[in-house]
N, C-alpha and C. Protein backbone atom coordinates (compact mmCIF):
# COMPACT_ATOMS: atom_id res chain seq x y z
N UNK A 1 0.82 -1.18 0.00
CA UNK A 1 0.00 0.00 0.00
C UNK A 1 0.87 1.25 0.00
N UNK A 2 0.28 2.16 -0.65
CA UNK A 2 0.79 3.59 -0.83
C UNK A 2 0.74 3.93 0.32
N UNK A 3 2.09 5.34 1.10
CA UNK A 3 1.87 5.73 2.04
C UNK A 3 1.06 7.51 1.29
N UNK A 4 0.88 7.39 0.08
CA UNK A 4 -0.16 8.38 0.01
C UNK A 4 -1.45 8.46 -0.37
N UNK A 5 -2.22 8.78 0.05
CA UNK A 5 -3.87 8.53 0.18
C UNK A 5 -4.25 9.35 -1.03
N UNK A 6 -4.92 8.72 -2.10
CA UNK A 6 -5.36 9.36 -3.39
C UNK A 6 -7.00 10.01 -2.93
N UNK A 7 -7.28 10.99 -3.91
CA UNK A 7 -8.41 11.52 -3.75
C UNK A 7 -9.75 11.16 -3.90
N UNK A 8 -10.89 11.73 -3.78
CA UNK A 8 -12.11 10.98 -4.38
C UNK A 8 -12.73 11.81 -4.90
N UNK A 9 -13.65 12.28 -5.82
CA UNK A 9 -14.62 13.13 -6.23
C UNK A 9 -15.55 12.55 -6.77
N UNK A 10 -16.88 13.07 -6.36
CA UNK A 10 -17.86 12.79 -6.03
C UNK A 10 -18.88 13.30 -6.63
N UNK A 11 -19.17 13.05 -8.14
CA UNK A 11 -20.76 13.77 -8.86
C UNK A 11 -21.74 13.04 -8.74
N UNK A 12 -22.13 13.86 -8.37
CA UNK A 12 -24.36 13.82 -8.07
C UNK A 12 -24.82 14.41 -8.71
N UNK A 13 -26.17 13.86 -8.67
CA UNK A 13 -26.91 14.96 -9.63
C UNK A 13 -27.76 13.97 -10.53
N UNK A 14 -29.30 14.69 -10.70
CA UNK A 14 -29.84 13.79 -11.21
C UNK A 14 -29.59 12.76 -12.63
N UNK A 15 -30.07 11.84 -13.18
CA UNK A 15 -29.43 11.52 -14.75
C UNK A 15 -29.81 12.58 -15.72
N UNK A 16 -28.88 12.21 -16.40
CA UNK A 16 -28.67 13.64 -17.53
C UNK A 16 -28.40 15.35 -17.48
N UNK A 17 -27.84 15.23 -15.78
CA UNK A 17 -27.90 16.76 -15.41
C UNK A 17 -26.36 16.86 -16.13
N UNK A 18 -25.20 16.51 -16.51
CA UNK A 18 -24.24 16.40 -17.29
C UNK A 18 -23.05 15.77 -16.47
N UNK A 19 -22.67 14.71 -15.29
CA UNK A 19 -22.32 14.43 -14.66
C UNK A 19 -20.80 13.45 -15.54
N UNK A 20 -21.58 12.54 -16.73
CA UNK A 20 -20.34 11.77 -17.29
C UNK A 20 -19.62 12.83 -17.99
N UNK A 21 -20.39 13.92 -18.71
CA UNK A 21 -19.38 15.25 -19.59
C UNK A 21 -18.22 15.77 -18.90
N UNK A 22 -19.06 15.98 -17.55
CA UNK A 22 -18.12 16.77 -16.60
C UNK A 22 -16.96 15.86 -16.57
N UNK A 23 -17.10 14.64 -16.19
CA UNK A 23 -16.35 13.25 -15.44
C UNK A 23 -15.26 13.35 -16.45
N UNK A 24 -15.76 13.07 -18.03
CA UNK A 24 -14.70 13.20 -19.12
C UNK A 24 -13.55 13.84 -19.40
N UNK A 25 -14.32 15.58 -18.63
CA UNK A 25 -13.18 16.43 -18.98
C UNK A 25 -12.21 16.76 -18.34
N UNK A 26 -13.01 16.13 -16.51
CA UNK A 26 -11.74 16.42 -15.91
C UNK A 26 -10.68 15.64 -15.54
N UNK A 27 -11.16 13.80 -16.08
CA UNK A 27 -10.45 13.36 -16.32
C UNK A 27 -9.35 13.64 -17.47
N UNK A 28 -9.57 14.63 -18.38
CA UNK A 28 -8.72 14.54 -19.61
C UNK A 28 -8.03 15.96 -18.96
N UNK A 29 -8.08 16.74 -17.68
CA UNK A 29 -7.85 18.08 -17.60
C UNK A 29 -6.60 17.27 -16.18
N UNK A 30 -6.70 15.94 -15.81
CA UNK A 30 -5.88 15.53 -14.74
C UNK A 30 -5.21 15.17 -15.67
N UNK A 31 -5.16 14.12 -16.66
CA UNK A 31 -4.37 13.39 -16.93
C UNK A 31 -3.21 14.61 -17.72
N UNK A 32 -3.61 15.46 -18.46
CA UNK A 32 -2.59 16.96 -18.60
C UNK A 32 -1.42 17.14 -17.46
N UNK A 33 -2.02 16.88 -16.67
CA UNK A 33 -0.61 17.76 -15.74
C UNK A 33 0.07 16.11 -15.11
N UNK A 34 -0.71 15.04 -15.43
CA UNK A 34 0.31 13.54 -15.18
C UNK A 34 -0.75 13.29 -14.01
N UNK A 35 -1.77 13.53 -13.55
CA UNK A 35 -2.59 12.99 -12.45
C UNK A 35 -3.38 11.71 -13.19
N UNK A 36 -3.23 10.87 -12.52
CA UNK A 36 -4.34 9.90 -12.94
C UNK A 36 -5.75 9.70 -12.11
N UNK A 37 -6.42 9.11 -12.60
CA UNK A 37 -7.79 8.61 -11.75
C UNK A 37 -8.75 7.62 -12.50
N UNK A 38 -9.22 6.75 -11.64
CA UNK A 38 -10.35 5.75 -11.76
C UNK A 38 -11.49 6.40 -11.99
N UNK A 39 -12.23 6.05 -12.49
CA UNK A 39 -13.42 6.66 -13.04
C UNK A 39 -14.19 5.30 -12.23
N UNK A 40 -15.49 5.55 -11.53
CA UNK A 40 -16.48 4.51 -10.93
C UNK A 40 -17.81 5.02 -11.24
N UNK A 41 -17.98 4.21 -12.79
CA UNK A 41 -19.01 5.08 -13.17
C UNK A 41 -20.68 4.10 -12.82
N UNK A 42 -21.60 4.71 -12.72
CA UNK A 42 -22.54 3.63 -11.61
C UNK A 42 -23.28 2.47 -12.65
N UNK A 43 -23.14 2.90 -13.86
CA UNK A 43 -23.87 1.99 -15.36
C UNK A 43 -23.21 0.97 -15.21
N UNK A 44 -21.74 0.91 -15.46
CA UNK A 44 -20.77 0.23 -15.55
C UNK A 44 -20.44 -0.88 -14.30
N UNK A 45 -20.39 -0.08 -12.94
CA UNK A 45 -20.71 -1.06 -11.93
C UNK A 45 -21.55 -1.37 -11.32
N UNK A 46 -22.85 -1.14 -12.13
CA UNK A 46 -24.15 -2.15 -11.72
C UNK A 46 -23.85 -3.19 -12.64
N UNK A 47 -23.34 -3.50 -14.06
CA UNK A 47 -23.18 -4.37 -14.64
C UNK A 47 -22.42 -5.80 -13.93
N UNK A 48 -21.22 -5.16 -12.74
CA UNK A 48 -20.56 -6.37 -11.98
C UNK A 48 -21.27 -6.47 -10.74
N UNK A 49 -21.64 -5.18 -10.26
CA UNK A 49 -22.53 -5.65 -8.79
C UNK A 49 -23.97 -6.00 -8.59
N UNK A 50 -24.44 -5.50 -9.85
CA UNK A 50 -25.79 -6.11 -9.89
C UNK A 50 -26.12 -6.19 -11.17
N UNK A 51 -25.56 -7.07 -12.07
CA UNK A 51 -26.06 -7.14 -13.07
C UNK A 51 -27.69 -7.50 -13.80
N UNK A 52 -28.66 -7.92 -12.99
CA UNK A 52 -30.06 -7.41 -13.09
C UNK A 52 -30.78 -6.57 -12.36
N UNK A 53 -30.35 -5.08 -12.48
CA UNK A 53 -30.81 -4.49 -11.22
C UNK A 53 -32.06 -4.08 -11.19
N UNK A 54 -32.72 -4.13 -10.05
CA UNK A 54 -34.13 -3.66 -9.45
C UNK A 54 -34.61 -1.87 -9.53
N UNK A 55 -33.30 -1.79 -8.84
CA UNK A 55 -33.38 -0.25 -8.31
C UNK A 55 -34.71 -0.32 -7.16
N UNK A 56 -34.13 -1.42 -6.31
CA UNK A 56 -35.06 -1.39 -5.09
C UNK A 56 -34.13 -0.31 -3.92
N UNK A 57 -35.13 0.04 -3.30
CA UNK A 57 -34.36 0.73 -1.93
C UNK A 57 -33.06 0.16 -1.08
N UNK A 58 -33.57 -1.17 -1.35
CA UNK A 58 -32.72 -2.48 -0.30
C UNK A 58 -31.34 -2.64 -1.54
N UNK A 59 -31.58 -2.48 -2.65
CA UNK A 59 -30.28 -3.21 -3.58
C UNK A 59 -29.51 -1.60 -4.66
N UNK A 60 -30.10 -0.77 -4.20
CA UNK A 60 -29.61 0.39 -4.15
C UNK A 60 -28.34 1.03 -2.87
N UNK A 61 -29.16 0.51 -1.99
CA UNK A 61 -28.38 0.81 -0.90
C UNK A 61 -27.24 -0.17 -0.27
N UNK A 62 -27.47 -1.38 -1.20
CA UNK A 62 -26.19 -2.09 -0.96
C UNK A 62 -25.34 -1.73 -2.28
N UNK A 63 -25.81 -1.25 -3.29
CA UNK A 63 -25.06 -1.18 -4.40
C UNK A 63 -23.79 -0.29 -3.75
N UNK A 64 -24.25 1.25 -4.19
CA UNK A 64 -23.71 2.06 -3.37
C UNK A 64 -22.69 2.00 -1.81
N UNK A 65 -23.26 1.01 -0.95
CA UNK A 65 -22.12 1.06 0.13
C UNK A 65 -21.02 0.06 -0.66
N UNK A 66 -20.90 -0.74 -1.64
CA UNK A 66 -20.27 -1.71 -1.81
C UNK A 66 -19.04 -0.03 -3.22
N UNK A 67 -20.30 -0.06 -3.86
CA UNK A 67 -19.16 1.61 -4.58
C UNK A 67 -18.54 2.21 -3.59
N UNK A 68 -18.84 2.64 -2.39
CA UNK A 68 -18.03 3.11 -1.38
C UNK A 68 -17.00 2.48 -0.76
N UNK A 69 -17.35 1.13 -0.85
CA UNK A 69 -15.94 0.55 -0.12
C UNK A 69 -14.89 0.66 -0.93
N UNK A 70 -15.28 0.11 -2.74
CA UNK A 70 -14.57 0.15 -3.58
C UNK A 70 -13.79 1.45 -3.97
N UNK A 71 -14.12 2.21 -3.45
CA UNK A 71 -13.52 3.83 -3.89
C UNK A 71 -12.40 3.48 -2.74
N UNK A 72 -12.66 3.70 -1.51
CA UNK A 72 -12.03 3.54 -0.62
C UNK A 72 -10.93 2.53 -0.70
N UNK A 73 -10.82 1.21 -1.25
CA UNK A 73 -10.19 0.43 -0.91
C UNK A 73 -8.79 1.19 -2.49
N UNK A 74 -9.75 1.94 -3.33
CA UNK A 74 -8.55 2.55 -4.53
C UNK A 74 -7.52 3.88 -3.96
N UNK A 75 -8.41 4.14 -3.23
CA UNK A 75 -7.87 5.63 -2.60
C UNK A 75 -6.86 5.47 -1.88
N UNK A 76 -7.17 4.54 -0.66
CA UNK A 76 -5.97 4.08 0.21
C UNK A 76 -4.98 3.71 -0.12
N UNK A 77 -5.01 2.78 -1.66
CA UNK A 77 -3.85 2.37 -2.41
C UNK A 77 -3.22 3.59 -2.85
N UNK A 78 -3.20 4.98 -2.82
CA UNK A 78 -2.94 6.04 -3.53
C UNK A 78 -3.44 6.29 -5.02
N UNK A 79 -4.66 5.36 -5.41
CA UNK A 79 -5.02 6.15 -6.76
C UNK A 79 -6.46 6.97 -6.24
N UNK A 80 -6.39 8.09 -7.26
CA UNK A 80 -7.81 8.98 -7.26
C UNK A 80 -8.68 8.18 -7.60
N UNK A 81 -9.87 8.85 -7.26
CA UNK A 81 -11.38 7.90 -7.75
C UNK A 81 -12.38 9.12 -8.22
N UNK A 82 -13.31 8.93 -8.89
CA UNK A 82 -13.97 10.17 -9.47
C UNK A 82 -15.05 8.96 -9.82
N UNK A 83 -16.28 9.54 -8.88
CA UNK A 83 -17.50 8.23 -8.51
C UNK A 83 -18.61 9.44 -9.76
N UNK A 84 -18.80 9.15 -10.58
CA UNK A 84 -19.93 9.27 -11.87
C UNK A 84 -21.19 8.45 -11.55
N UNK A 85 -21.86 9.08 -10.60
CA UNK A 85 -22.83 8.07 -9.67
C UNK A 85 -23.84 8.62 -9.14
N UNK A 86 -25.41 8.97 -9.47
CA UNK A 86 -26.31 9.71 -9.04
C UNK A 86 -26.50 9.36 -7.50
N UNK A 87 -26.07 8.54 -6.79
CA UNK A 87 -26.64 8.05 -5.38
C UNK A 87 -27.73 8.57 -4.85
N UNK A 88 -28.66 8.55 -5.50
CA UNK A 88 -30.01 9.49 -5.18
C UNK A 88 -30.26 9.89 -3.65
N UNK A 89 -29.56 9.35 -1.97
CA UNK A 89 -29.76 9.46 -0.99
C UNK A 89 -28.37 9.74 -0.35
N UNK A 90 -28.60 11.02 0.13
CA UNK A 90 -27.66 11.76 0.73
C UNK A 90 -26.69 10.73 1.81
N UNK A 91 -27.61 9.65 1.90
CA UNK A 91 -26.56 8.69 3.01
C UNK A 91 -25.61 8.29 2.05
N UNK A 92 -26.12 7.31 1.15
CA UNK A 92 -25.14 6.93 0.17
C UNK A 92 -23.93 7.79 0.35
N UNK A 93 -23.75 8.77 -0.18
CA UNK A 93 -22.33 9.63 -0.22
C UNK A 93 -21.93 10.30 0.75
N UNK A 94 -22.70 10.33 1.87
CA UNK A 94 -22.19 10.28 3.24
C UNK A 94 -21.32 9.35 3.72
N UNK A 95 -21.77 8.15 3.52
CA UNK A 95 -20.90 7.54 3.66
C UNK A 95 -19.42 6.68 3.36
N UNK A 96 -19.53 7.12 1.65
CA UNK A 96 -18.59 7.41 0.76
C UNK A 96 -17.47 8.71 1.35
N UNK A 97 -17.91 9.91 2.27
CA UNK A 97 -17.32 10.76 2.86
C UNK A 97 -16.77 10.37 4.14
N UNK A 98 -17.37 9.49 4.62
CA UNK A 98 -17.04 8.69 5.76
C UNK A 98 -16.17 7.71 6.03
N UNK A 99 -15.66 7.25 5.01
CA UNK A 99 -14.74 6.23 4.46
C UNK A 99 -13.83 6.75 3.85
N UNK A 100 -13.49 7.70 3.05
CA UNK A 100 -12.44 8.22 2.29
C UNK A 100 -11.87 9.88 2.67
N UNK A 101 -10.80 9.70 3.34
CA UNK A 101 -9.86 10.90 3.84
C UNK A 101 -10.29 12.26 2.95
N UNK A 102 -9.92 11.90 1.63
CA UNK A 102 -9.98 13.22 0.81
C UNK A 102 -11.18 13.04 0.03
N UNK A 103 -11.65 13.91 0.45
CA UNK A 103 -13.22 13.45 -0.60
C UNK A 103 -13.48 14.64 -0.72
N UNK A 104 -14.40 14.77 -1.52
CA UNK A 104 -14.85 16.37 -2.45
C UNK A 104 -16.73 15.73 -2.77
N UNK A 105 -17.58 16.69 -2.23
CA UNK A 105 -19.14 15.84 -3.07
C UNK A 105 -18.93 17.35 -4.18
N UNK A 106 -19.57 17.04 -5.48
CA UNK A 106 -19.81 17.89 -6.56
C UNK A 106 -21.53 17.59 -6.85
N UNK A 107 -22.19 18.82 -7.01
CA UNK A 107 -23.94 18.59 -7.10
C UNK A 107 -23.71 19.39 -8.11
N UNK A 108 -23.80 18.44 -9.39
CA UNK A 108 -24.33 18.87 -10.52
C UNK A 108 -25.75 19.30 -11.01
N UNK A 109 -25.68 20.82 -10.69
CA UNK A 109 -27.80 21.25 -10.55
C UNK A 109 -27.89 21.32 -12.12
N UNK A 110 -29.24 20.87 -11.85
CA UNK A 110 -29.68 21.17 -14.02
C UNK A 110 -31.24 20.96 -13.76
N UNK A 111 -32.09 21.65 -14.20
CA UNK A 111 -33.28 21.46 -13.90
C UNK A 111 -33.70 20.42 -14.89
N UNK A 112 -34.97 19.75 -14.53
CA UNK A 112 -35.67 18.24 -14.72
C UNK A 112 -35.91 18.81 -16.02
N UNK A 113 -36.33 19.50 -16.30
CA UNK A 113 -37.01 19.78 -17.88
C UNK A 113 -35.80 19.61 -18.52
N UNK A 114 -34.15 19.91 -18.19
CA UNK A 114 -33.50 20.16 -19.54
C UNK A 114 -32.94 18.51 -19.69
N UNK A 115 -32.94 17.61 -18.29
CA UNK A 115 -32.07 16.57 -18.60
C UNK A 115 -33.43 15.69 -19.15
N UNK A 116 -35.10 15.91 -18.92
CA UNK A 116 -35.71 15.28 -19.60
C UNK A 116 -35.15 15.37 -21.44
N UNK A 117 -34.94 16.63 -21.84
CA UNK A 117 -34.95 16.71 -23.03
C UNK A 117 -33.45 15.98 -23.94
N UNK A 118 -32.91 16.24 -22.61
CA UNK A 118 -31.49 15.23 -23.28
C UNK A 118 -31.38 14.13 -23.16
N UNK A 119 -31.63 13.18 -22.42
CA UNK A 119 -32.27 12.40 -22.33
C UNK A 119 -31.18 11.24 -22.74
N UNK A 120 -29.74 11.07 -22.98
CA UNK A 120 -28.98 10.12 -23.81
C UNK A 120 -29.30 8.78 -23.26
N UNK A 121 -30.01 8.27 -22.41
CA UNK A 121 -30.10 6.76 -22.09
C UNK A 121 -30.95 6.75 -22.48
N UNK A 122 -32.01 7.45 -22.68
CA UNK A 122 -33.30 7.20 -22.61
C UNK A 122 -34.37 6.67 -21.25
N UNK A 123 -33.89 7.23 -20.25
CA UNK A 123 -34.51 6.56 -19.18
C UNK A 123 -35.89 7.51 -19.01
N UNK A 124 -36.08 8.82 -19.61
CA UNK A 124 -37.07 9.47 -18.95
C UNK A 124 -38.11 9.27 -20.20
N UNK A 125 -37.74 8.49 -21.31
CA UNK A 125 -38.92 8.74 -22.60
C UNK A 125 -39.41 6.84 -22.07
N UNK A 126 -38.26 5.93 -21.35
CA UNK A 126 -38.78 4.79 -20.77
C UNK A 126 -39.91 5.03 -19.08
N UNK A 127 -39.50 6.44 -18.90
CA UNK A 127 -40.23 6.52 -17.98
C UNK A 127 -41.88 6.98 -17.88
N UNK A 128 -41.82 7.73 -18.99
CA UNK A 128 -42.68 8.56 -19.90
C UNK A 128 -43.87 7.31 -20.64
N UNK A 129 -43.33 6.10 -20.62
CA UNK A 129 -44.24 4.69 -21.45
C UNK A 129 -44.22 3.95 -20.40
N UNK A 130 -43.86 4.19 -19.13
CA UNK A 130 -44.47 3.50 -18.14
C UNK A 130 -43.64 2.02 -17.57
N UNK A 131 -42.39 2.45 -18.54
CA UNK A 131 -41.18 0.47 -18.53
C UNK A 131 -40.34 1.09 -17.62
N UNK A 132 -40.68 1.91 -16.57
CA UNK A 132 -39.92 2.14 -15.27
C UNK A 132 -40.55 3.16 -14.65
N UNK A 133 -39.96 3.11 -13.42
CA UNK A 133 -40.98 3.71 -12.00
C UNK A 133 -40.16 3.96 -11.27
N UNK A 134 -38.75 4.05 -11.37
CA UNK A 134 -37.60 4.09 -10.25
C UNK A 134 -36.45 5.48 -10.96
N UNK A 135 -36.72 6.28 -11.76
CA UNK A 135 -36.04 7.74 -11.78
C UNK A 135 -35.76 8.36 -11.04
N UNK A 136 -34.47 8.69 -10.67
CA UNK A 136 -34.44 9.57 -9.47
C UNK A 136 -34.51 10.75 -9.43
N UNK A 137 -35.23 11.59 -9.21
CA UNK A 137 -36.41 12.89 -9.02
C UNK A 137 -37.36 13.44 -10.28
N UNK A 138 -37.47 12.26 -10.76
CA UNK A 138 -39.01 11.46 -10.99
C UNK A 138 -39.81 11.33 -10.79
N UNK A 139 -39.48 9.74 -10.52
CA UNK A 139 -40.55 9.12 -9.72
C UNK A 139 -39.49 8.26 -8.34
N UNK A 140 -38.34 8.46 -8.42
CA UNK A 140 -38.12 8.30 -6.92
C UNK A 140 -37.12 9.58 -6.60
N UNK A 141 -37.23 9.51 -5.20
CA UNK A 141 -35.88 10.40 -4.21
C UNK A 141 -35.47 10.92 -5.05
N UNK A 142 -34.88 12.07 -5.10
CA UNK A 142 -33.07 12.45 -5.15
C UNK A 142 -33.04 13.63 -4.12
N UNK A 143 -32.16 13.34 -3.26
CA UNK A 143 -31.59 14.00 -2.17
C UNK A 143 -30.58 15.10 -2.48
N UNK A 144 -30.66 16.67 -2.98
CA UNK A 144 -29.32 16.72 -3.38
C UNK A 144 -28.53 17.22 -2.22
N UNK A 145 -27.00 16.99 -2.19
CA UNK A 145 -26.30 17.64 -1.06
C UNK A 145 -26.82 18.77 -0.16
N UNK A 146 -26.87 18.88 1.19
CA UNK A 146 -27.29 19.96 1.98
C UNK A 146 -25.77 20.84 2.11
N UNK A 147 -24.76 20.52 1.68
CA UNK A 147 -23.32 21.46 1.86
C UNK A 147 -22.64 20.97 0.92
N UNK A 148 -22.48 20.68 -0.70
CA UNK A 148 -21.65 20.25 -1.35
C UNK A 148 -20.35 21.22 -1.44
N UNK A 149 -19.28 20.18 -1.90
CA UNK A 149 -18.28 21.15 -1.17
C UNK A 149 -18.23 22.13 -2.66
N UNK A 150 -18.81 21.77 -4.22
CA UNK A 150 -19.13 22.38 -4.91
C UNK A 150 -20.74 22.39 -5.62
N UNK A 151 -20.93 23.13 -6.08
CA UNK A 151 -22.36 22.99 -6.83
C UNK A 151 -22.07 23.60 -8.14
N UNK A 152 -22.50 23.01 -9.35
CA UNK A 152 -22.00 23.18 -11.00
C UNK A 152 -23.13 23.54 -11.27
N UNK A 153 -23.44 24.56 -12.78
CA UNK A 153 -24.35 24.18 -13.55
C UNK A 153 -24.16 23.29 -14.59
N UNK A 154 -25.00 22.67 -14.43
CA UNK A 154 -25.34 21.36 -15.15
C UNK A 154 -25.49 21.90 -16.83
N UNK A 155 -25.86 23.24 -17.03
CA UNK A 155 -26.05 23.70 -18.46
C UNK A 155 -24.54 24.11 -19.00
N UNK A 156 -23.73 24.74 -17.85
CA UNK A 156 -22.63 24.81 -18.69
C UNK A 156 -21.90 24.02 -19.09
N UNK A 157 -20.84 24.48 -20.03
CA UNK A 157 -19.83 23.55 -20.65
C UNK A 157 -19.44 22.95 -19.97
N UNK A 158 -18.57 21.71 -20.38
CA UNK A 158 -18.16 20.84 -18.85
C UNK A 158 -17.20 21.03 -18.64
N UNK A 159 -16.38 21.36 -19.33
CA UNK A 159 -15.10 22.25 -19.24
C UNK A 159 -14.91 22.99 -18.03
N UNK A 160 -16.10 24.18 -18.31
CA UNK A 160 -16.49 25.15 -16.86
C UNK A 160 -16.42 24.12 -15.84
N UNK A 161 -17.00 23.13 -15.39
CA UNK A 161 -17.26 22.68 -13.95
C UNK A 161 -15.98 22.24 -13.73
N UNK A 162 -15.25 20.92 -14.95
CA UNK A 162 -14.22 20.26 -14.85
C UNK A 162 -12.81 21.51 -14.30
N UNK A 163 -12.89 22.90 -14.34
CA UNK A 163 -11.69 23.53 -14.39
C UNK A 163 -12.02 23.94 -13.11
N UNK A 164 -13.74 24.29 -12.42
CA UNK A 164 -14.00 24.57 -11.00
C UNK A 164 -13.65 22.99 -10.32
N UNK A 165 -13.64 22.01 -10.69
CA UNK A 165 -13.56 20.84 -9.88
C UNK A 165 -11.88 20.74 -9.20
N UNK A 166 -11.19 20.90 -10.71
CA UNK A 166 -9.79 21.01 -10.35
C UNK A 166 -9.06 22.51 -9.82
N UNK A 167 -9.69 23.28 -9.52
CA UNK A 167 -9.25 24.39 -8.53
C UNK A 167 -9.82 24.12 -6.80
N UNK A 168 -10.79 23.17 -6.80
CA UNK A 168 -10.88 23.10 -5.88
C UNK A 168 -10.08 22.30 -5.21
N UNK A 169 -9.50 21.14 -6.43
CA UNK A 169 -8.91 20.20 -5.87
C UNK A 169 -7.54 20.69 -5.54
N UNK A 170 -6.62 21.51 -5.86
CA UNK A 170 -6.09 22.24 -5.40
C UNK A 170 -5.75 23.17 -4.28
N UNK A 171 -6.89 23.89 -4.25
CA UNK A 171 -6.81 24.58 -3.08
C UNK A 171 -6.67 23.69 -2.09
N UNK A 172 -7.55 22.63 -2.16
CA UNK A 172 -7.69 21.59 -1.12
C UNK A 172 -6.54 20.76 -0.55
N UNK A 173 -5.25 21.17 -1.72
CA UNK A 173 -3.66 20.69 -1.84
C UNK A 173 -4.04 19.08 -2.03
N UNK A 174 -5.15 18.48 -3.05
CA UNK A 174 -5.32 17.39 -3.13
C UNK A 174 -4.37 16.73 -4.67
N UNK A 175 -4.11 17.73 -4.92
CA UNK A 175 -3.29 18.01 -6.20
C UNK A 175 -2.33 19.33 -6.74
């Protein structure tokens, strides 16, 4: 194990508020100056942790603590983690904050009308025909941060957030 503890950052925010754009750029805005980071994006690891998922309360909330350990167990090794992960309940990433030394939450705000219209999974035109009931601030929860240590607009470029993400991470001497 590394005796240096890598970072974590942390986007929320409902689907389609621009959370993977952001994720993209500031991964491509670390890897510039030689920083690396894991990307834990939540599509991707529901495919290994729950590959038929419910999106029940009960298998949501194990999904998520099990993404939290996993961040944690990368961080401690000294690599960054950058969690691309709506966790619709403020515990969820509480406790992701609770587990990992350097952590950062980012609340990507975008109002419901614009990420309905963007829509790239298609989860809200599946929600819209009735082949799901589990959207998060929808038709279920979304909790957003009561103190994020940033808040983005979700309309701007992602550039914009990705260059506020990495000044913070800085100041924070996390980089």
């Amino acid at each position: 194990m590394s005796d240096r503890q890598g970072f974590a950052v942390w986007l929320t925010g409902i689907p389609a508020s621009g959370k993977s754009s952001i994720t993209r750029e500031l991964v491509r805005l670390l890897q510039t100056r030689g920083v690396t980071a894991v990307v834990l994006e939540s599509d991707a690891m529901r495919n290994i942790l729950t590959p038929d998922p419910t999106y029940s309360e009960e298998e949501r909330s194990r999904f998520y603590r099990s993404l939290s350990l996993i961040g944690e167990l990368i961080t401690r090794s000294g690599t960054n983690v950058i969690f691309d992960a709506t966790a619709n309940k403020r515990e969820y990433r509480d406790h992701a904050r609770r587990l990992i030394k350097k952590f950062i939450e980012v609340y990507v705000s975008c109002p419901l009308e614009v990420c309905t219209k963007r829509d790239p999974k298609g989860i809200y035109a599946q929600a819209a025909l009735h082949k799901t009931t589990t959207v998060p601030g929808l038709q279920a929860v979304y909790e957003p941060p009561l103190n994020p240590d940033l808040t983005l607009d979700g309309q701007a470029p992602p550039e914009t957030g990705a260059v506020l993400i990495l000044d913070k991470l800085k100041q924070l001497l996390y980089i």
